[in-house]
C-alpha atoms as a PDB file:
ATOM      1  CA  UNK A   1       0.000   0.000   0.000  1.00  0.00           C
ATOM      2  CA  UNK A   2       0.948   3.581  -0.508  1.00  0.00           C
ATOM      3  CA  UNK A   3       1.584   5.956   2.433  1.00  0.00           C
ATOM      4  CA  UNK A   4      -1.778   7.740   0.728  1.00  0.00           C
ATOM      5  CA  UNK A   5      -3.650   4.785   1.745  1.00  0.00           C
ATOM      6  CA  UNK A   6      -2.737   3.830   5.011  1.00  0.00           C
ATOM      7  CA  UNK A   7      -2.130   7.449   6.119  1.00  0.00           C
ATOM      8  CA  UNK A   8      -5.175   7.894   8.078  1.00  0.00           C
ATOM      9  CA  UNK A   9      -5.235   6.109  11.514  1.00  0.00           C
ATOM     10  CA  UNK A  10      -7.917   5.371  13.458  1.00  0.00           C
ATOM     11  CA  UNK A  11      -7.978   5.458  17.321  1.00  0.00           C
ATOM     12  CA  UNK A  12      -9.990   3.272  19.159  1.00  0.00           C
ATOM     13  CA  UNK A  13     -13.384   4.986  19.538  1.00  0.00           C
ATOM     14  CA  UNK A  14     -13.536   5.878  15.414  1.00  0.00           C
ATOM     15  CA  UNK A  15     -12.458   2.082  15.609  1.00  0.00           C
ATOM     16  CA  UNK A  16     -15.034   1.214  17.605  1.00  0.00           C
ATOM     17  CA  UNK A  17     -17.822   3.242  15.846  1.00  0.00           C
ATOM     18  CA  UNK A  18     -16.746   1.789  12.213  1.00  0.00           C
ATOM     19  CA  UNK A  19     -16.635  -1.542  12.851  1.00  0.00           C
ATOM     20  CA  UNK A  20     -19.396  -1.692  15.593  1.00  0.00           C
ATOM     21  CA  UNK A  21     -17.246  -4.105  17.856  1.00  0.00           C
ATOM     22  CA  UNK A  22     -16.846  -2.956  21.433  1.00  0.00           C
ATOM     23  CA  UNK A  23     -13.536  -2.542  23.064  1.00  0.00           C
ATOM     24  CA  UNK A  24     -13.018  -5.450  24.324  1.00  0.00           C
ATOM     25  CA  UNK A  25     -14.003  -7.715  21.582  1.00  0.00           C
ATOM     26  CA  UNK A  26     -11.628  -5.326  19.281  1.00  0.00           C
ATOM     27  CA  UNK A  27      -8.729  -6.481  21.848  1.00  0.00           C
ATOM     28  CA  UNK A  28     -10.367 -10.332  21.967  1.00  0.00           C
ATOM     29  CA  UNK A  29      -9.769 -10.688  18.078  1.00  0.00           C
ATOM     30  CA  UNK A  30      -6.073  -9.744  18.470  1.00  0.00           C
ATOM     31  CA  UNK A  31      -5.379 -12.273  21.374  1.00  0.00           C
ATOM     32  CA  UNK A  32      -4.344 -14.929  20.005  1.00  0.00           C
ATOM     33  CA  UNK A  33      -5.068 -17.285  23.224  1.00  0.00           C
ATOM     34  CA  UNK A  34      -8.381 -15.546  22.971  1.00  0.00           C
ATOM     35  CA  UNK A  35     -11.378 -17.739  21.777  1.00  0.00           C
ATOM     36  CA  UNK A  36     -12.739 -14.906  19.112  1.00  0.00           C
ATOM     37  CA  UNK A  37      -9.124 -15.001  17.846  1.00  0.00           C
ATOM     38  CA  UNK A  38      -9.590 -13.432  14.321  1.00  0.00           C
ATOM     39  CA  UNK A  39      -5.594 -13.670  12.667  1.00  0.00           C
ATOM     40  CA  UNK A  40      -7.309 -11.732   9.915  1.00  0.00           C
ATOM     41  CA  UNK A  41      -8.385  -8.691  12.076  1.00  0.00           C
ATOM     42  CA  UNK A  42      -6.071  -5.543  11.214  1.00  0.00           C
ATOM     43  CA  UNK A  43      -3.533  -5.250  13.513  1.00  0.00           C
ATOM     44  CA  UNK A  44      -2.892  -2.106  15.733  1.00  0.00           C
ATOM     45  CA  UNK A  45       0.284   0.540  15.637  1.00  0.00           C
ATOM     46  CA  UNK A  46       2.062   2.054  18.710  1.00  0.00           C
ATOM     47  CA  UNK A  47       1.335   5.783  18.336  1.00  0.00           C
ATOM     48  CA  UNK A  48       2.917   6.438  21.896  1.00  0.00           C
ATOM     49  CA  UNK A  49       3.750   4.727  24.800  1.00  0.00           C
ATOM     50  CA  UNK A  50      -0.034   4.116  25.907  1.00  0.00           C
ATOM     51  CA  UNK A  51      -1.496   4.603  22.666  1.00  0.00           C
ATOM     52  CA  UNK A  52      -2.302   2.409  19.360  1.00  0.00           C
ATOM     53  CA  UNK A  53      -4.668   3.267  16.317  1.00  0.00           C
ATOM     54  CA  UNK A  54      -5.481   1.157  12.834  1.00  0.00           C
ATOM     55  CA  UNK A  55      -4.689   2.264   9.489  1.00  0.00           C
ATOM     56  CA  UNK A  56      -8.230   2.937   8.344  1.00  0.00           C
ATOM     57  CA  UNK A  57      -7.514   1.161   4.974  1.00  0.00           C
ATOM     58  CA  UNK A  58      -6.800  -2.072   6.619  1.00  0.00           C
ATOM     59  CA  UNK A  59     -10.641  -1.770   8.298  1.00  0.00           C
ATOM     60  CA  UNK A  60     -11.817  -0.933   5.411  1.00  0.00           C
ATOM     61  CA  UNK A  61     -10.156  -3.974   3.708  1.00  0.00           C
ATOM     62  CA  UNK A  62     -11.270  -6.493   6.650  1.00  0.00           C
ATOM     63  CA  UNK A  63     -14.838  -5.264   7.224  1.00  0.00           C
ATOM     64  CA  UNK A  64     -15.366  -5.432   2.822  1.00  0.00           C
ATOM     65  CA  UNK A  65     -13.664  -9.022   3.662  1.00  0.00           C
ATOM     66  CA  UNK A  66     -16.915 -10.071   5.917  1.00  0.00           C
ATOM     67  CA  UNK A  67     -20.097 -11.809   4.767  1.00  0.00           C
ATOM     68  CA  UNK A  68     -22.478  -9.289   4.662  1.00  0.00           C
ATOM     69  CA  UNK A  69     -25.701 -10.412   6.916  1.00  0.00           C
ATOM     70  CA  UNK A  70     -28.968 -10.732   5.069  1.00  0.00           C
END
């Protein structure tokens, strides 16, 4: 990818309100000794020394990745 495409990062509550997961399940899907384990869930960046975000066309990518619910 481009540093155009990933260059907008999204923090945890955008996160949160795009993918409609809450915080906790977000954090469940990257654990890998989790149950709802999901390797193909976008993994975070470190921002700062408490902080992480998403490159928003990763989401983008995963959620288009998901069987749409009828």
């Amino acid at each position: 990818m481009s540093a155009n495409t990933r260059s907008k990062v999204l923090r945890l509550k955008r996160m949160k309100e795009k993918t409609g997961i809450s915080g906790s399940s977000i954090y469940n899907k990257l654990n890998p000794r989790s149950k709802y384990y999901d390797a193909t869930f976008p993994k975070p960046i470190r921002l700062g020394l408490g902080a992480v975000g998403w490159f928003e066309a990763e989401v983008d990518a995963w959620l288009a990745s998901r069987p749409q619910a009828s």
